[in-house]
N, C-alpha and C. Protein backbone atom coordinates (compact mmCIF):
# COMPACT_ATOMS: atom_id res chain seq x y z
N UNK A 1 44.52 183.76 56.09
CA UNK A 1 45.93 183.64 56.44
C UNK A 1 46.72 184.79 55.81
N UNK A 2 47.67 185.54 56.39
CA UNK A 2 48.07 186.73 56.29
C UNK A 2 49.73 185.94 55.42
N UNK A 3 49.63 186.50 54.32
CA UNK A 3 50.97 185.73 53.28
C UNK A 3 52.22 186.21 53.64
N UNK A 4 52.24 187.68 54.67
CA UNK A 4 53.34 188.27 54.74
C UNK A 4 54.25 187.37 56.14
N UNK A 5 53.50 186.33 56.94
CA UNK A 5 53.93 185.82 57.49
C UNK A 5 54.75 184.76 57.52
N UNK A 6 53.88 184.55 56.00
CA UNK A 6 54.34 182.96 55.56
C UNK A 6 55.87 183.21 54.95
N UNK A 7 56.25 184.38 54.67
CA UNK A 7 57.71 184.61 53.86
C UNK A 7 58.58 185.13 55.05
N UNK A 8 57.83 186.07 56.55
CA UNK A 8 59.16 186.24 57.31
C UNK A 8 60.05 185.52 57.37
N UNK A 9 60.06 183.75 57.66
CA UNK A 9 61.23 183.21 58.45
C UNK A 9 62.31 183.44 57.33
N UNK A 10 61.75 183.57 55.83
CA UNK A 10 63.04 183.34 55.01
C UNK A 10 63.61 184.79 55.13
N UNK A 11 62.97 185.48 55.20
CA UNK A 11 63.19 186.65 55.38
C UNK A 11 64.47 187.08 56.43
N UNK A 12 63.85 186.70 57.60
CA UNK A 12 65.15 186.41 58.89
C UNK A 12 65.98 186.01 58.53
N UNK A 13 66.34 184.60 57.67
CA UNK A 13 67.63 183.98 57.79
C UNK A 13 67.98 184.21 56.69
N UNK A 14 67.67 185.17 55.45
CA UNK A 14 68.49 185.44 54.56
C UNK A 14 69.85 186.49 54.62
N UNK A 15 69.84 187.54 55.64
CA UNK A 15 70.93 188.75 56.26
C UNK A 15 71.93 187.14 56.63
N UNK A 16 71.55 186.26 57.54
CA UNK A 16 72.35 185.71 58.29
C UNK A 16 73.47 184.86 57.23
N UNK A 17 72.73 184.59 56.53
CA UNK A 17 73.38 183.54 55.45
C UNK A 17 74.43 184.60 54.52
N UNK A 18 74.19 185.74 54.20
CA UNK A 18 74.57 186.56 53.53
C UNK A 18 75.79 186.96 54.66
N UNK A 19 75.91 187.09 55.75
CA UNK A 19 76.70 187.49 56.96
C UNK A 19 77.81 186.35 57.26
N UNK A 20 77.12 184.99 56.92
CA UNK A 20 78.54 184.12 57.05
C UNK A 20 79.26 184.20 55.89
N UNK A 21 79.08 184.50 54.72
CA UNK A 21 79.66 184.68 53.33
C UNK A 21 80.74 185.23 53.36
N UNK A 22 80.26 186.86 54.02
CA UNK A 22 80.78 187.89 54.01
C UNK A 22 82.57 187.70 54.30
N UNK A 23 83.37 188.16 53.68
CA UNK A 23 84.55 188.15 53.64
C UNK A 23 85.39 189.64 54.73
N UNK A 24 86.56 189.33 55.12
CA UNK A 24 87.05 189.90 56.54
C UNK A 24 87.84 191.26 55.32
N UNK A 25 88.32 191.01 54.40
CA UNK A 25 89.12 192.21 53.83
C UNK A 25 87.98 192.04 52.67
N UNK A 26 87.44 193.41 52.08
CA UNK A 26 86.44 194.08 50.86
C UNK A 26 87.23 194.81 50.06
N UNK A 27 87.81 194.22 48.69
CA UNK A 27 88.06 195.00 47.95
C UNK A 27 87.63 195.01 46.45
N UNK A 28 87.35 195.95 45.37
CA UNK A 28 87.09 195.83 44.03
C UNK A 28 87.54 194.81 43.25
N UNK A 29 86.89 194.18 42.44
CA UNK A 29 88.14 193.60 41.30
C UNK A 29 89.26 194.12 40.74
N UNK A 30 90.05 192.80 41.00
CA UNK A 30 91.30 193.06 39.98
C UNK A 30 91.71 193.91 38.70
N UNK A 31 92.26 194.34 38.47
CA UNK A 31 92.43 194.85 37.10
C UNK A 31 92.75 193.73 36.06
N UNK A 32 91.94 193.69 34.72
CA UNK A 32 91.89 192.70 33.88
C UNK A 32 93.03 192.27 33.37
N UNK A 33 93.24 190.82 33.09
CA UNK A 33 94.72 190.66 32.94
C UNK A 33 94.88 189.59 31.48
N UNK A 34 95.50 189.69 30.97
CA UNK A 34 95.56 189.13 29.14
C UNK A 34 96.17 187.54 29.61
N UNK A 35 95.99 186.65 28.23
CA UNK A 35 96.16 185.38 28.56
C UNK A 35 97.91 185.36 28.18
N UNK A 36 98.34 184.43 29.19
CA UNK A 36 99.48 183.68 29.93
C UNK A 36 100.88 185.19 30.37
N UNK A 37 99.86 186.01 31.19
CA UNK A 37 100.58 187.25 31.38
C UNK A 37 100.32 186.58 33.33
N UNK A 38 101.92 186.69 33.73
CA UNK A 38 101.66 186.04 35.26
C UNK A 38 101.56 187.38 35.85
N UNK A 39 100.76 187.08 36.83
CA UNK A 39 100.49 188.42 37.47
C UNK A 39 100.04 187.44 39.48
N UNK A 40 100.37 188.71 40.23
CA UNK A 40 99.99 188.09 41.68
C UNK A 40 98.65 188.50 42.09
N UNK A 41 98.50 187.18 43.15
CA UNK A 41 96.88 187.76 43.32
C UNK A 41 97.06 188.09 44.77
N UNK A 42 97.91 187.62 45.59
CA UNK A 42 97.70 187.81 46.66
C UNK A 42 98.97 187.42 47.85
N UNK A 43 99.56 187.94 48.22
CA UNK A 43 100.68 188.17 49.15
C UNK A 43 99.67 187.81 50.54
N UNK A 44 100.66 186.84 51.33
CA UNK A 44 100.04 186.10 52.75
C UNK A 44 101.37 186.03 53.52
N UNK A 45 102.04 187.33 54.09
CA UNK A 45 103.23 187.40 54.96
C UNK A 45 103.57 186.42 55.48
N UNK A 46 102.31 186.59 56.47
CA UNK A 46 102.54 185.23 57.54
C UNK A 46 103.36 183.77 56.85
N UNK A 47 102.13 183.40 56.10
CA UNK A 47 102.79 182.36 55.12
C UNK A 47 103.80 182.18 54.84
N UNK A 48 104.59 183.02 54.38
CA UNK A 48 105.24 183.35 53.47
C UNK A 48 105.21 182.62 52.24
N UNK A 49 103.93 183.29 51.69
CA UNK A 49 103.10 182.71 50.30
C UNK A 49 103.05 183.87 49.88
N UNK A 50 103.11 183.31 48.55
CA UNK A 50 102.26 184.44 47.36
C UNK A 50 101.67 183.73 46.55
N UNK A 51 100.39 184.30 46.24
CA UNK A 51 99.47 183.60 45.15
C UNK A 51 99.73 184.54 43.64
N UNK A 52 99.96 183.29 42.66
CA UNK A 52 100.48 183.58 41.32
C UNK A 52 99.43 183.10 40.66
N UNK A 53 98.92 183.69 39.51
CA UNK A 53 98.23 183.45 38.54
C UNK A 53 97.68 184.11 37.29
N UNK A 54 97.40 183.05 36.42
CA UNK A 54 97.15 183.69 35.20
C UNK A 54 96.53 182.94 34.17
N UNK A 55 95.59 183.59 33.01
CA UNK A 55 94.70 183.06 31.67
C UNK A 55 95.39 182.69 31.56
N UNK A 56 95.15 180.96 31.16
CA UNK A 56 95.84 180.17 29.63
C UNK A 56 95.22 180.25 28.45
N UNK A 57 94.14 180.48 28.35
CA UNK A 57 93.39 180.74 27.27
C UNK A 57 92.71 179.11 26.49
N UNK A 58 93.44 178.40 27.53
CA UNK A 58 92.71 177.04 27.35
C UNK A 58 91.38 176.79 27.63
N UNK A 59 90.37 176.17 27.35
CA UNK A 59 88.85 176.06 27.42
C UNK A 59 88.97 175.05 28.73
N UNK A 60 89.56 173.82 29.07
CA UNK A 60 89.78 173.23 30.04
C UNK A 60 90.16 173.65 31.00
N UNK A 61 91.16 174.27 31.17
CA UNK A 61 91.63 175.10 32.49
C UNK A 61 91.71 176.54 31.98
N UNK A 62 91.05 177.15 32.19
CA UNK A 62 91.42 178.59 31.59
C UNK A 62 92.15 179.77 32.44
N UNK A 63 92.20 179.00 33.93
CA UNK A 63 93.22 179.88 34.67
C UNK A 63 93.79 178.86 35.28
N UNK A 64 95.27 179.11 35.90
CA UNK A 64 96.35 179.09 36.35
C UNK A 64 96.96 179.34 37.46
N UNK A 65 96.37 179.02 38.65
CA UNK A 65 96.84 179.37 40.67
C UNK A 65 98.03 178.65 40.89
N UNK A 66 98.85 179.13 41.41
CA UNK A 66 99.73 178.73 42.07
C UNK A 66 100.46 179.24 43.25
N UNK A 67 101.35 178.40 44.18
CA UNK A 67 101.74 179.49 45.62
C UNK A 67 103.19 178.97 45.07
N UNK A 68 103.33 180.44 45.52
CA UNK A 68 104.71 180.53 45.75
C UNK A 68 105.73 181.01 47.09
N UNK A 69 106.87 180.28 47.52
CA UNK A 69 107.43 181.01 48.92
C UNK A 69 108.14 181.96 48.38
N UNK A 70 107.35 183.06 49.55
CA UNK A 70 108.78 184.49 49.24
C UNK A 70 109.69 184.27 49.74
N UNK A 71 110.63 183.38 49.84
CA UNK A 71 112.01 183.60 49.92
C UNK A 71 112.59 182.80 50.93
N UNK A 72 113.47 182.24 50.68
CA UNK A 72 114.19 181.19 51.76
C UNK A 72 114.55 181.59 53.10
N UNK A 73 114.55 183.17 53.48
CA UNK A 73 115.10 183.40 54.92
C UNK A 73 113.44 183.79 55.57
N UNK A 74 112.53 183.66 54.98
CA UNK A 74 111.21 184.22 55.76
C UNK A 74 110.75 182.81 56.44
N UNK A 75 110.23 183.08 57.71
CA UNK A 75 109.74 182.42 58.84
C UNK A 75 108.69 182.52 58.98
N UNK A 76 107.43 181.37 58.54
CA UNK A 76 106.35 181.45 58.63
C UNK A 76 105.29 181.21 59.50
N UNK A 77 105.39 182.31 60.32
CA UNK A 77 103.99 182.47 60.96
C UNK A 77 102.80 181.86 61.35
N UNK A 78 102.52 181.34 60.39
CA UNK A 78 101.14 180.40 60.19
C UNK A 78 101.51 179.16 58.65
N UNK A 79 100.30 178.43 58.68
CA UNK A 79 100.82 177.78 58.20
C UNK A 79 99.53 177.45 56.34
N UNK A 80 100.23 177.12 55.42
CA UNK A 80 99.51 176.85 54.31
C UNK A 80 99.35 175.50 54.10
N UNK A 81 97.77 175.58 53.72
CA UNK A 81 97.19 174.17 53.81
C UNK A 81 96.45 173.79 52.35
N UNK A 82 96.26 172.32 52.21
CA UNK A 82 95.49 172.38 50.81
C UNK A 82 93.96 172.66 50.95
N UNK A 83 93.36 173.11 50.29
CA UNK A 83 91.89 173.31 50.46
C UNK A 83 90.55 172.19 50.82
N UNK A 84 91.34 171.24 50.25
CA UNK A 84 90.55 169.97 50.22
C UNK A 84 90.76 169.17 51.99
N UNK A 85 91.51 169.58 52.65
CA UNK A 85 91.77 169.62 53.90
C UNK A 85 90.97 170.67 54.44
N UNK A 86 90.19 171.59 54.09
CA UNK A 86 89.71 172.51 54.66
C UNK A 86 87.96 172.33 54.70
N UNK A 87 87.02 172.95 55.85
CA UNK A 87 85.60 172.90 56.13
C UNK A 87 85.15 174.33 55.73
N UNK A 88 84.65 174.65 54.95
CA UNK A 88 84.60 176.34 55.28
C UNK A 88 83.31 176.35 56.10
N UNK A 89 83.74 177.55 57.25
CA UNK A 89 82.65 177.93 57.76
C UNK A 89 82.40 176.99 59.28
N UNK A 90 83.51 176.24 59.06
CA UNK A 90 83.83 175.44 59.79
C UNK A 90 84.78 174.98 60.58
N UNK A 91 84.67 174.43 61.94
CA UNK A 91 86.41 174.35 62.15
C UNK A 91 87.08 175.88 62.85
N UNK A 92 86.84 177.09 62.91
CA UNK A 92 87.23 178.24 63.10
C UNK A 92 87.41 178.87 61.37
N UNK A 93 87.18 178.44 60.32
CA UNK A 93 87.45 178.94 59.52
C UNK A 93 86.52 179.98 59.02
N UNK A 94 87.45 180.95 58.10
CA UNK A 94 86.53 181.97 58.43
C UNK A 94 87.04 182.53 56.64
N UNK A 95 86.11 183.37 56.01
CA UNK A 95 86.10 183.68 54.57
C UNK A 95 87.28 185.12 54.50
N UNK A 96 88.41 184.86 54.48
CA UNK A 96 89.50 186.01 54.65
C UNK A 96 89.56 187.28 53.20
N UNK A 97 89.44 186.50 52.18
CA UNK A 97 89.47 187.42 50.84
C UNK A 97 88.85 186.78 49.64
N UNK A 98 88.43 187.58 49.32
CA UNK A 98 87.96 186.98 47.59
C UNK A 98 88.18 187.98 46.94
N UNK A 99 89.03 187.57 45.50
CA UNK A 99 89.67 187.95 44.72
C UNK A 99 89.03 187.82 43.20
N UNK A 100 89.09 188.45 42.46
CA UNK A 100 87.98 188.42 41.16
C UNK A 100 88.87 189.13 40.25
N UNK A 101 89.08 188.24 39.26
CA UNK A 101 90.61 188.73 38.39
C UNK A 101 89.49 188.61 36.82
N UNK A 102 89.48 189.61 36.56
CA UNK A 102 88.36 189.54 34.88
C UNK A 102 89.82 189.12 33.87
N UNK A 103 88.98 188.50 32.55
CA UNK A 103 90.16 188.34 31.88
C UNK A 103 89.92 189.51 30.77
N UNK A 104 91.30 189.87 30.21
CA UNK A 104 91.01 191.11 29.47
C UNK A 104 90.17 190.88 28.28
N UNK A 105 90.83 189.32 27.63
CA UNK A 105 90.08 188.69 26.08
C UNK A 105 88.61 188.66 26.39
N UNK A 106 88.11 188.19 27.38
CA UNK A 106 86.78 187.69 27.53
C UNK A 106 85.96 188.29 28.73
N UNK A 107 85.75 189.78 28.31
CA UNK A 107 85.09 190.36 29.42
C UNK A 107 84.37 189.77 30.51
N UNK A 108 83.82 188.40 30.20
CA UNK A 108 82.61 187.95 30.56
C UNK A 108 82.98 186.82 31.42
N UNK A 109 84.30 186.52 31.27
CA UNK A 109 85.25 185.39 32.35
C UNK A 109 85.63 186.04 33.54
N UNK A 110 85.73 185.84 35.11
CA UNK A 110 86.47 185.85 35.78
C UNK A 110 87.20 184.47 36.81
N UNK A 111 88.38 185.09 37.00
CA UNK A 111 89.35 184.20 38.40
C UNK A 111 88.16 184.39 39.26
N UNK A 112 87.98 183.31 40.17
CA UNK A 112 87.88 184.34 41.80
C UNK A 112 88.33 183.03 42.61
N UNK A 113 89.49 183.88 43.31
CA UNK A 113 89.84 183.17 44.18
C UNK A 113 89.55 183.12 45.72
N UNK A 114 89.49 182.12 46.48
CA UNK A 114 88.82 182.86 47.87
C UNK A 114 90.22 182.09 48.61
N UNK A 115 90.34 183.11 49.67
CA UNK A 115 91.73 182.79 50.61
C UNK A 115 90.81 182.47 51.87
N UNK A 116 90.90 181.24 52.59
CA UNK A 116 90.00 181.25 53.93
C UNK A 116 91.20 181.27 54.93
N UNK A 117 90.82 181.44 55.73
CA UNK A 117 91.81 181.59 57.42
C UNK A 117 91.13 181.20 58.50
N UNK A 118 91.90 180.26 59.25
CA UNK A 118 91.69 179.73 60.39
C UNK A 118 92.73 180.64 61.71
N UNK A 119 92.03 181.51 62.18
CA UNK A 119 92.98 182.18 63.04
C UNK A 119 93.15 181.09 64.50
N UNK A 120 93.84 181.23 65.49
CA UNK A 120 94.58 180.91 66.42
C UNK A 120 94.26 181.42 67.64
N UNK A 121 93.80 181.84 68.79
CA UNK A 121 93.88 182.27 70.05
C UNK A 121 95.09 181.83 70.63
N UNK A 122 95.90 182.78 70.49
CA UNK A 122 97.30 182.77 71.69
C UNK A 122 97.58 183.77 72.71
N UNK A 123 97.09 182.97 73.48
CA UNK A 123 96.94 183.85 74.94
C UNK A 123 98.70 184.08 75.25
N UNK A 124 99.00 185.23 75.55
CA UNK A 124 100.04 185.32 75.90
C UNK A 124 100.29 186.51 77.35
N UNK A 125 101.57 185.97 77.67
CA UNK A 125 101.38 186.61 79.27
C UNK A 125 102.55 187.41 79.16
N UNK A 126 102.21 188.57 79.62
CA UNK A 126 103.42 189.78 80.35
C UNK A 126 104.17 189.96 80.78
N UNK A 127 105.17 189.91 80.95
CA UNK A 127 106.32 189.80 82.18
C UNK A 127 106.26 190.87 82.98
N UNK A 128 106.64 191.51 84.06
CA UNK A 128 106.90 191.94 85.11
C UNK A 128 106.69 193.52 84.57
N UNK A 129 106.97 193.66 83.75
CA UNK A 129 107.09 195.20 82.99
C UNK A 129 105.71 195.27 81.73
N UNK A 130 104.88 194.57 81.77
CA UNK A 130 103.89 194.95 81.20
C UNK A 130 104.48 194.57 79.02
N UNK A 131 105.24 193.74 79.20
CA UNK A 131 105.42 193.30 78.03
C UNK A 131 105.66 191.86 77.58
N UNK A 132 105.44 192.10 76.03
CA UNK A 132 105.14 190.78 75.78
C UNK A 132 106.08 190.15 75.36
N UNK A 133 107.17 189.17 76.00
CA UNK A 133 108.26 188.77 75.59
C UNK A 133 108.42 187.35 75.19
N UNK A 134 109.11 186.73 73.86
CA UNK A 134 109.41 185.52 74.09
C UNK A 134 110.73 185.31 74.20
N UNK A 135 111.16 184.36 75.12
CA UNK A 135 112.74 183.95 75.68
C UNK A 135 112.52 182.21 74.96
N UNK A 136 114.15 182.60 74.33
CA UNK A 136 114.72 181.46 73.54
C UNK A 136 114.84 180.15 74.38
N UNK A 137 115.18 180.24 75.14
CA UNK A 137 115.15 179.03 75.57
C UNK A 137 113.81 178.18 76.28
N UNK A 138 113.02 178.94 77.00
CA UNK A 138 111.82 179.13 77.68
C UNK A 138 111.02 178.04 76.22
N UNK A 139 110.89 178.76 75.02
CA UNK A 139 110.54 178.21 73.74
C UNK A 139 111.36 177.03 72.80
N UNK A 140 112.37 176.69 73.66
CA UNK A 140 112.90 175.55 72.74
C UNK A 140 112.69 174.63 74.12
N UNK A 141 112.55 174.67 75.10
CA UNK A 141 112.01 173.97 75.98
C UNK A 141 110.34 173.18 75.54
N UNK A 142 109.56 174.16 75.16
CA UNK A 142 108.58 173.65 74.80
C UNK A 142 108.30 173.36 73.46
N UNK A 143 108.86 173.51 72.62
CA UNK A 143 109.07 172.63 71.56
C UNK A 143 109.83 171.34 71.59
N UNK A 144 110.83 171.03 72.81
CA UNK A 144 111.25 169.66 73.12
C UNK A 144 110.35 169.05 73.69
N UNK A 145 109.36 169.72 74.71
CA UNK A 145 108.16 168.97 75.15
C UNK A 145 107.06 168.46 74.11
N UNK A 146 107.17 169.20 73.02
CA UNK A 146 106.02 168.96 72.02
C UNK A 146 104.87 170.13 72.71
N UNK A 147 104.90 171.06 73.01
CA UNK A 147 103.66 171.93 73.52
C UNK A 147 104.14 173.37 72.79
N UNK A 148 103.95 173.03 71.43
CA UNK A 148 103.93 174.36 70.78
C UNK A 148 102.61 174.91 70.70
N UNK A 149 102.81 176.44 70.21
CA UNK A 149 100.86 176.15 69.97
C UNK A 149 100.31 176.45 68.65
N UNK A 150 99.86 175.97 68.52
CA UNK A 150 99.02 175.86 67.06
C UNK A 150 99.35 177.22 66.37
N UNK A 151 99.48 177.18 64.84
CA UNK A 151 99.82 178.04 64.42
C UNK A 151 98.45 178.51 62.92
N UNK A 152 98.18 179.58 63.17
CA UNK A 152 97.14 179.90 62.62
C UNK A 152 97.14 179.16 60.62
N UNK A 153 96.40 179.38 60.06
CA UNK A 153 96.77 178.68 58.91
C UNK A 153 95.37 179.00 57.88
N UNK A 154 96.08 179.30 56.50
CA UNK A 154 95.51 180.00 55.06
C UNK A 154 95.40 178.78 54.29
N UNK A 155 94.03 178.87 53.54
CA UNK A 155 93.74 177.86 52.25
C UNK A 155 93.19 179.30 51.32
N UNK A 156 94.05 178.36 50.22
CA UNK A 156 92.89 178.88 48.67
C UNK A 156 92.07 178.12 47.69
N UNK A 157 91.19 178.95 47.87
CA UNK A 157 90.04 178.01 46.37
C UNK A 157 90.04 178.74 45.24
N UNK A 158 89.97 178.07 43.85
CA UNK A 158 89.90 178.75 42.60
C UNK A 158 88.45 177.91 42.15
N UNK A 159 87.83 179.29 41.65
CA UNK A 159 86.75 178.65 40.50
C UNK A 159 86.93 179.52 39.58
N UNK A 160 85.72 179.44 38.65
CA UNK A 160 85.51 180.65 37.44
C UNK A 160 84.34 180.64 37.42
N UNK A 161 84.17 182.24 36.48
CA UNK A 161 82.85 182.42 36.75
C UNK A 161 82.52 183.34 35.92
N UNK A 162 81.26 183.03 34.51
CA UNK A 162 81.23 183.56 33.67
C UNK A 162 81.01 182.41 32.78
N UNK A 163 81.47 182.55 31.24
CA UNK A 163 81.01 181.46 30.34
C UNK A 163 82.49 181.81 29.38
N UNK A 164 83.15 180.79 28.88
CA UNK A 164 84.17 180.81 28.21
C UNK A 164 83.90 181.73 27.09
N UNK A 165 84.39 182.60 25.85
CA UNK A 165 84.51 183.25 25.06
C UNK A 165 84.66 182.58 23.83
N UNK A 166 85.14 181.32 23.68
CA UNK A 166 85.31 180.55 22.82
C UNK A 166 84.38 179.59 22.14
């Protein structure tokens, strides 16, 4: 029996597994950040969220997530959900960012936060001139009908990762 056969299948489905992981925006880690110094992790327009966080230097919780709205006149786009409401990988959801915040005290700690997104298909139609218009009333018509359409929508997860310093 030839052994190199016996390991292809894992072989095959290891790229694939590694491919649903894979996150839609790739960027470096964070720059390291000192304990109870607030710093942002992540701006979500649409939302109109921002993700806040920071070391407490507590052994129990040793970091600190929170959302915040940018601002009372912004109109949100899509919508923010709790995580525990969320399937990853599932559902249309899809792995949008992961975020990896080192702490400065404890080289060996990081944040990582993962932002998932459930995007939306909204087919939308042209008018007469090859553009894409929405008319106010046309749209408060169908929001009196109840036939809005789904509005795309962001979760975040926090873990850690590393071994406390303490």
């Amino acid at each position: 029996m030839n052994n190199r056969c016996r390991w292809l299948p894992v072989l095959l489905l290891a790229p694939l597994a590694v491919a649903a992981r894979a996150q839609e925006i790739q960027r470096p880690p964070a720059a390291a950040q000192a304990v109870d110094v607030l710093h942002t992790v992540r701006q979500v327009p649409e939302a109109c969220t921002r993700i806040e966080g920071r070391f407490t230097g507590q052994d129990d919780a040793p970091y600190d997530m929170r959302l915040v709205r940018l601002g009372a006149q912004c109109q949100p786009r899509a919508a923010w959900l709790d995580f525990a409401q969320v399937t990853p990988g599932q559902g249309g959801w899809k792995l949008n960012d992961r975020i990896r915040i080192p702490a400065a005290e404890c080289p060996g700690q990081q944040a990582l936060v993962e932002v998932w997104r459930r995007p939306v298909e909204q087919p939308l139609d042209r008018d007469g001139q090859g553009q894409l218009r929405v008319y106010l009333d046309e749209a408060r018509q169908q929001a009196g009908a109840g036939r809005l359409a789904a509005l795309p929508a962001y979760a975040a997860r926090l873990e850690m990762e590393g071994r406390p310093c303490r």
